[in-house]
Protein backbone atom coordinates (compact mmCIF):
# COMPACT_ATOMS: atom_id res chain seq x y z
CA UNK A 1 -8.75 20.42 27.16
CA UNK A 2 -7.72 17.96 24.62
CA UNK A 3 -9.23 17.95 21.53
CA UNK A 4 -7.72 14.34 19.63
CA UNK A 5 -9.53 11.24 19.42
CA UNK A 6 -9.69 8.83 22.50
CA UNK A 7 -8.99 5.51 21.38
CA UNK A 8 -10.70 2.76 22.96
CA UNK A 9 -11.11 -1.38 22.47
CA UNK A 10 -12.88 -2.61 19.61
CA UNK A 11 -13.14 -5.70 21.02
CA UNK A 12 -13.86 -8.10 24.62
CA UNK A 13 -12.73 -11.40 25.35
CA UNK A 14 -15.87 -13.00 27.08
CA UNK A 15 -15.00 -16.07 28.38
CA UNK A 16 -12.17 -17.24 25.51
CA UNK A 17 -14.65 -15.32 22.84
CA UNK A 18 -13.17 -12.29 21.39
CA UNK A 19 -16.43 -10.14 21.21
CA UNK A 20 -17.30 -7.39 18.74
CA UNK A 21 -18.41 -4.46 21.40
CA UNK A 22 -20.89 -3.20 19.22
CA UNK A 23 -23.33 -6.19 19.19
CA UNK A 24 -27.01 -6.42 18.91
CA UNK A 25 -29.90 -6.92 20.85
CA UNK A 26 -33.16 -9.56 19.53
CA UNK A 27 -35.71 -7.66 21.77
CA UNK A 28 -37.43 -5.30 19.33
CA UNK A 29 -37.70 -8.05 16.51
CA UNK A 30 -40.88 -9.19 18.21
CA UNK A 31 -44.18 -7.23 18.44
CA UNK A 32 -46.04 -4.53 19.86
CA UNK A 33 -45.37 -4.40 23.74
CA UNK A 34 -42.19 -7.08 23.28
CA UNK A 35 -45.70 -9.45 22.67
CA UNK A 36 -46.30 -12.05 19.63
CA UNK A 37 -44.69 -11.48 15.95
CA UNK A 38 -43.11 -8.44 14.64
CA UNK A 39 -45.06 -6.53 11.94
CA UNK A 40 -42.57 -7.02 9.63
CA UNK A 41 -41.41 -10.62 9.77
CA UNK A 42 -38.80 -10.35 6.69
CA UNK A 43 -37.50 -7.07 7.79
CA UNK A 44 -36.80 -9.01 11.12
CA UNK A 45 -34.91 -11.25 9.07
CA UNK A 46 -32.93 -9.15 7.12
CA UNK A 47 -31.96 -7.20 9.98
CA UNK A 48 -30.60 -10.60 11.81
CA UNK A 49 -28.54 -11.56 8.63
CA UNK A 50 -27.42 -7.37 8.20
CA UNK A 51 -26.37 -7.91 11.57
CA UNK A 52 -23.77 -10.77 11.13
CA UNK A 53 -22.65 -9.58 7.93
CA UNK A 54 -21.53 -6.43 9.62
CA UNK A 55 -19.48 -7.45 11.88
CA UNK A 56 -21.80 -8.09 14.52
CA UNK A 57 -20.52 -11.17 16.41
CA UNK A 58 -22.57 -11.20 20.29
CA UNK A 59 -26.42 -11.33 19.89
CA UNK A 60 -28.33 -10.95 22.95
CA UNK A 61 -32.32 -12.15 23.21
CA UNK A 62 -34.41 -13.90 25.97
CA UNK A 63 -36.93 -16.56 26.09
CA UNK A 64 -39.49 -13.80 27.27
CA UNK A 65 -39.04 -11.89 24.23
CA UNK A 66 -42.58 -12.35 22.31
CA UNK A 67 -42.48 -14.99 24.57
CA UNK A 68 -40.59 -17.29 21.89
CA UNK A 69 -40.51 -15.23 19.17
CA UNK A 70 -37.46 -13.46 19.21
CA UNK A 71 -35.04 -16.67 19.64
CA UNK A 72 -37.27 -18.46 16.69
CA UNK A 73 -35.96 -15.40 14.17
CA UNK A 74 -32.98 -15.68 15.21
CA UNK A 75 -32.23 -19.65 14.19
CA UNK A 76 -34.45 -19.18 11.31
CA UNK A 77 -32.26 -16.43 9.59
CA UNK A 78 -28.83 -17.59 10.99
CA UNK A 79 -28.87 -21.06 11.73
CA UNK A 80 -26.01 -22.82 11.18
CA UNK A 81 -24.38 -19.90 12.87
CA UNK A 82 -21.13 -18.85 11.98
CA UNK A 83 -18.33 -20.73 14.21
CA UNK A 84 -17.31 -16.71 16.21
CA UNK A 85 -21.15 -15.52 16.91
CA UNK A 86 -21.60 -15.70 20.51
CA UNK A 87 -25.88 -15.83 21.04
CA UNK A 88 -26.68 -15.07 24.66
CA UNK A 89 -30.25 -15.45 25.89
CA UNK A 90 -32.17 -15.03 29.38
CA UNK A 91 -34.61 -16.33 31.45
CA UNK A 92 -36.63 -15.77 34.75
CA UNK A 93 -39.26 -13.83 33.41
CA UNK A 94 -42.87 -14.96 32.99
CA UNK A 95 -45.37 -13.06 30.44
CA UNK A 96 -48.66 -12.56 30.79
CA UNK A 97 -49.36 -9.99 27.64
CA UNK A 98 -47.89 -7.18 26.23
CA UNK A 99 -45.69 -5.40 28.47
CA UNK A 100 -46.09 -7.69 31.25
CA UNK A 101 -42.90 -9.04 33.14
CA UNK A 102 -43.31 -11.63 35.73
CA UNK A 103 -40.16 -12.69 37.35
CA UNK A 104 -39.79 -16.46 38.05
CA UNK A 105 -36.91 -17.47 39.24
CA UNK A 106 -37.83 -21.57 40.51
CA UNK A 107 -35.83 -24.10 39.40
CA UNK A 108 -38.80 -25.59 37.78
CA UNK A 109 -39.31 -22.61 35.30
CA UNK A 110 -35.67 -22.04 34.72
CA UNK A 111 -35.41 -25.70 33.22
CA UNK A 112 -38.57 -25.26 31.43
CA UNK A 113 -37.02 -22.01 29.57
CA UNK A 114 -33.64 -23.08 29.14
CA UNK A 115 -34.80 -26.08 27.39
CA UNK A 116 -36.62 -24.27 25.33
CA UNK A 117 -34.42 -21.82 24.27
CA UNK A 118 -31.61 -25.14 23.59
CA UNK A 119 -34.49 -26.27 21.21
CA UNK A 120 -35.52 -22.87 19.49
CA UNK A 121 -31.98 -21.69 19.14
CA UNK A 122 -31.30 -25.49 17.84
CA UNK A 123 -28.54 -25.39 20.12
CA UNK A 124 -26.87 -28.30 22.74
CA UNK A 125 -25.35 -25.66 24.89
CA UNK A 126 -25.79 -21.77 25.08
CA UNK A 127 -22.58 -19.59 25.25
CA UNK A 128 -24.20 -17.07 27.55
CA UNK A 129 -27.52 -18.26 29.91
CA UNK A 130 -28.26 -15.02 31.56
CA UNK A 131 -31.07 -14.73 34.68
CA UNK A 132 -32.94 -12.02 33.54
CA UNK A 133 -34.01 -11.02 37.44
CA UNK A 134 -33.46 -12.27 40.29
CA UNK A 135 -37.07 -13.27 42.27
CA UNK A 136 -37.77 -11.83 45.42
CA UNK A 137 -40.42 -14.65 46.05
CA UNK A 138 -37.48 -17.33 45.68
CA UNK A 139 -33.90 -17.93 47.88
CA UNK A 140 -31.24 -16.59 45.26
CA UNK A 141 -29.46 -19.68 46.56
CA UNK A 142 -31.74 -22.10 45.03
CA UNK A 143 -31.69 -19.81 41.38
CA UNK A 144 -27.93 -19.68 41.73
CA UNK A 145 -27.71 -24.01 42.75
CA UNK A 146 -29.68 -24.66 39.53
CA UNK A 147 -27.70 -22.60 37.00
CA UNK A 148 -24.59 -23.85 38.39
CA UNK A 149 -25.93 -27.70 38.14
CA UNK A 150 -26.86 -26.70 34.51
CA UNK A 151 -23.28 -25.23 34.03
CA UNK A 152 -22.17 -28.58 35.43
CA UNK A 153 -24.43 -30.55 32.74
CA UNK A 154 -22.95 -28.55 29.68
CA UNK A 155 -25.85 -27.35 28.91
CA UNK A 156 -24.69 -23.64 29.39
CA UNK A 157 -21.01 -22.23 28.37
CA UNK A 158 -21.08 -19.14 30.43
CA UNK A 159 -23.84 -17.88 33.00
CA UNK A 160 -24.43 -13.94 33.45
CA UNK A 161 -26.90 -11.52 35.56
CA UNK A 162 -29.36 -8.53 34.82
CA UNK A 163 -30.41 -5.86 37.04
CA UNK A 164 -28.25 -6.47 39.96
CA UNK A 165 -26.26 -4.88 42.72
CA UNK A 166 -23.14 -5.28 43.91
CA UNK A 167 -23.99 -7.58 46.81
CA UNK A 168 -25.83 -9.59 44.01
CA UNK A 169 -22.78 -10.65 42.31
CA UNK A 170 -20.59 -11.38 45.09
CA UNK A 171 -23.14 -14.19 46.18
CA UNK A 172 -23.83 -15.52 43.01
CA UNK A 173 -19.91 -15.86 42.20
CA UNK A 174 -20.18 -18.07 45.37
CA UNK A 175 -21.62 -20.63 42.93
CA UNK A 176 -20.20 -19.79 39.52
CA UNK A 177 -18.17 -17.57 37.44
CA UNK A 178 -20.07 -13.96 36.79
CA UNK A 179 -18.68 -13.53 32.95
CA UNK A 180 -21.49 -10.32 32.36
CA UNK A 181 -23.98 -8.10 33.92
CA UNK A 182 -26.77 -6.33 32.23
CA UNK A 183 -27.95 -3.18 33.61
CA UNK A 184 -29.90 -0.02 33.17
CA UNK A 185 -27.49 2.28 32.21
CA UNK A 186 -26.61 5.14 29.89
CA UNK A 187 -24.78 8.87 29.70
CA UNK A 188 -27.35 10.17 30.92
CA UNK A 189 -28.43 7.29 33.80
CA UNK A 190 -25.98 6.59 35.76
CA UNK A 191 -27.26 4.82 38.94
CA UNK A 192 -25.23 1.43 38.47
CA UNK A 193 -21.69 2.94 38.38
CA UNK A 194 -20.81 1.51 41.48
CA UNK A 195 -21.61 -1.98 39.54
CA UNK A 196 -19.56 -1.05 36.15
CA UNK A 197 -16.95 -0.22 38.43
CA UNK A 198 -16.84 -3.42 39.83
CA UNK A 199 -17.31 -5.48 36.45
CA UNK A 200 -14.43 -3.80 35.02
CA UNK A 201 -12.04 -4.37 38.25
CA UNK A 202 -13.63 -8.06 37.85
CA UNK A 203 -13.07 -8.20 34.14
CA UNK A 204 -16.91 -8.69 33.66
CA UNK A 205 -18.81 -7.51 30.59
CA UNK A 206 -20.70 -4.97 31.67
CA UNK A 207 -23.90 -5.02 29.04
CA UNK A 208 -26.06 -1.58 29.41
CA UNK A 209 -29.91 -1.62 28.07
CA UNK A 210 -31.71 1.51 27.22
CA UNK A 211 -28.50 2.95 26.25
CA UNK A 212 -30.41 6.53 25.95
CA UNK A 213 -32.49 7.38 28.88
CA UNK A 214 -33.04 10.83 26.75
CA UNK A 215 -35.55 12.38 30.37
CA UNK A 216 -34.50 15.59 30.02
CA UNK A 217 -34.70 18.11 27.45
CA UNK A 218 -31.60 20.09 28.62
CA UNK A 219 -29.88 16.89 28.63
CA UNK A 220 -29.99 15.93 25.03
CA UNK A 221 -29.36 19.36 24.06
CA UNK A 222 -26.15 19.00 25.58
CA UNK A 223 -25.48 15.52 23.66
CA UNK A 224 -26.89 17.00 20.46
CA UNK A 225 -24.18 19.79 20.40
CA UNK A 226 -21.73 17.09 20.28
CA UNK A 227 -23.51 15.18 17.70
CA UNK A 228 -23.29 17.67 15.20
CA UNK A 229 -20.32 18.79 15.79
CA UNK A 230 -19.07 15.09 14.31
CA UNK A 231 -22.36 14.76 12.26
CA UNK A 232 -23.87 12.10 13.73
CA UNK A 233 -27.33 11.58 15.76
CA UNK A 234 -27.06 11.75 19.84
CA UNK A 235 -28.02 8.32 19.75
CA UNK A 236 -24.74 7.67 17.93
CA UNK A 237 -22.64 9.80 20.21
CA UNK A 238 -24.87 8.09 23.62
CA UNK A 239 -23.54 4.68 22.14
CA UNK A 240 -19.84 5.83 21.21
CA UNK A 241 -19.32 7.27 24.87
CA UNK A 242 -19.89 4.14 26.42
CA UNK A 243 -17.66 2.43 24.38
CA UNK A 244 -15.10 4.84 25.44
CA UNK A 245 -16.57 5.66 28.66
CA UNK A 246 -15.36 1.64 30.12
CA UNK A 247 -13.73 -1.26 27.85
CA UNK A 248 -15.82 -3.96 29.23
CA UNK A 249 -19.00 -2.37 28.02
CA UNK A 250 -20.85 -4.57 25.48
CA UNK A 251 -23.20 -2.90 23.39
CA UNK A 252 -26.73 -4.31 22.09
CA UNK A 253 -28.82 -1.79 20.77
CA UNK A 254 -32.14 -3.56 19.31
CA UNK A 255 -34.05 -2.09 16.12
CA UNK A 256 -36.45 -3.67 14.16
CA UNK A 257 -35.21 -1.76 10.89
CA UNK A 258 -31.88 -2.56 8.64
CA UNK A 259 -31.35 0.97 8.00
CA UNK A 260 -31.24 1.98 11.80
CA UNK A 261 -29.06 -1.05 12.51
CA UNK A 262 -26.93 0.45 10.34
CA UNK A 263 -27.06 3.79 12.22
CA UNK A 264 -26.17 2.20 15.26
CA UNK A 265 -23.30 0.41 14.51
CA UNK A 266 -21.45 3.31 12.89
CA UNK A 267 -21.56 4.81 16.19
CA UNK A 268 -17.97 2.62 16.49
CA UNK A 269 -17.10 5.54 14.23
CA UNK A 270 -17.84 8.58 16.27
CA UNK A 271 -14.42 9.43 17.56
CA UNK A 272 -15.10 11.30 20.70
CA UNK A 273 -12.21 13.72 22.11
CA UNK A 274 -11.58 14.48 25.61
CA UNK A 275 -13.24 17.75 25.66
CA UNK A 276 -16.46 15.96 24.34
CA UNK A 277 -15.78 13.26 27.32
CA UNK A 278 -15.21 16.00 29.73
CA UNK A 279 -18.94 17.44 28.69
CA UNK A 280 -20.67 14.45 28.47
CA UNK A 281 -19.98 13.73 31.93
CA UNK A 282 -21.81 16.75 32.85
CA UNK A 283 -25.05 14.75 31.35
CA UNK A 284 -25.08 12.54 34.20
CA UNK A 285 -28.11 12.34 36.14
């Protein structure tokens, strides 16, 4: 099998924004259980401004991160953003303490967190306004008739979706324009395909969390052969094959360090070949 580099797209155009794929995500710059202030505020900081300076144009966070916390770093290290950085935040989730995730998806708490994450982020209108779930205990029509109002009333550029199906989307784009989905999904996890699939046909950023699932032990042996092989971690290589795996993938790995930030985005380095695309597949669970 081919051994050459696979090239693949450095870049996405998300709604008239060309975005760096290898972006970065706000959640671990919070504390212990996503809950309250990190334990390094300043390294928090740093790793925001790091960010931007390398490249790093598409910053995702949520108003549930900390709650609050995560969206107040981010205007405190980078506000006035720079004129290309695309900040996309979330809501529809409640929290109650660490590592408790309530989703609310009423109109009445929807306006409540979208305005404010307009006044944390110092923003008048937020690129990307993503719903972070979609409640069971509340019609999807009346989630869906409030973000497109909102969309209506400038107050959001772009609206997106986490954690859905395919049947999800379809009904939403009944009321707006899907521009992304985020979704579980890595090398190694697999069970949204049938969504990515759809998202690229749709020309939809597709944004994966928990890019490394990492369950099984025979698993990332398989990754870390490739990974030395071009001398990087398997977190590196987990990252690089979904940038080649699908061109609308947006990537947002989160740290809380400057020197794994780093790490992550030279993962845009790791030039996998066919043969290492052919084995990675086998990873799939």
């Amino acid at each position: 099998m081919e051994n050459t580099a696979i090239s693949f797209q450095k870049t996405f155009n998300l709604g008239g924004n060309t975005i760096n794929r290898m972006g970065y995500g706000a959640m671990r710059i919070t504390g212990k259980g996503i809950w309250g202030p990190p334990a390094d505020k300043d390294e928090a900081i740093r790793v925001l401004k790091r960010a931007v300076e390398l490249g790093v144009n598409f910053i995702d966070t949520a108003d549930s991160y900390g709650p609050y916390v995560s969206e107040e770093l981010i205007a405190e290290a980078l506000h006035p953003y720079p004129a290309d950085l695309v900040i996309a935040t979330k809501g529809g989730f409640m929290r109650n303490g660490p590592d408790q995730w309530t989703p609310n998806g009423s109109p009445e708490h929807l306006k409540e967190a979208l305005e404010g994450s307009l006044k944390r982020l110092k923003l008048d209108q937020i690129d990307l306004y993503q719903l972070h779930r979609i409640d069971a205990k509340v019609p999807a029509e009346k989630t869906f008739e409030f973000l497109q109002k909102t969309q209506q009333e400038g107050k959001i550029k772009h609206i997106g979706l986490s954690e859905v199906n395919v049947g999800d989307i379809k009904k939403a784009q009944e009321f707006f324009e899907v521009v992304s989905v985020q979704n579980m999904y890595s090398v190694d996890n697999r069970k949204w395909e049938s969504v990515l699939n759809y998202t690229k046909e749709h020309n939809i950023a597709f944004i994966p969390w928990f890019p490394l699932n990492a369950a099984k032990v025979n698993e990332q042996q398989k990754i870390q052969k490739i990974a030395d092989k071009h001398n990087a971690s398997i977190y590196q290589v987990a990252l690089s094959w979904l940038l080649h795996h699908s061109d609308n993938i947006l990537l947002i790995p989160g740290t809380s360090s400057v020197k794994h930030l780093e790490e992550n985005l030279k993962a845009v380095d790791v030039e996998l070949s066919a043969d290492d695309m052919h084995q990675l597949e086998s990873v799939a669970s």
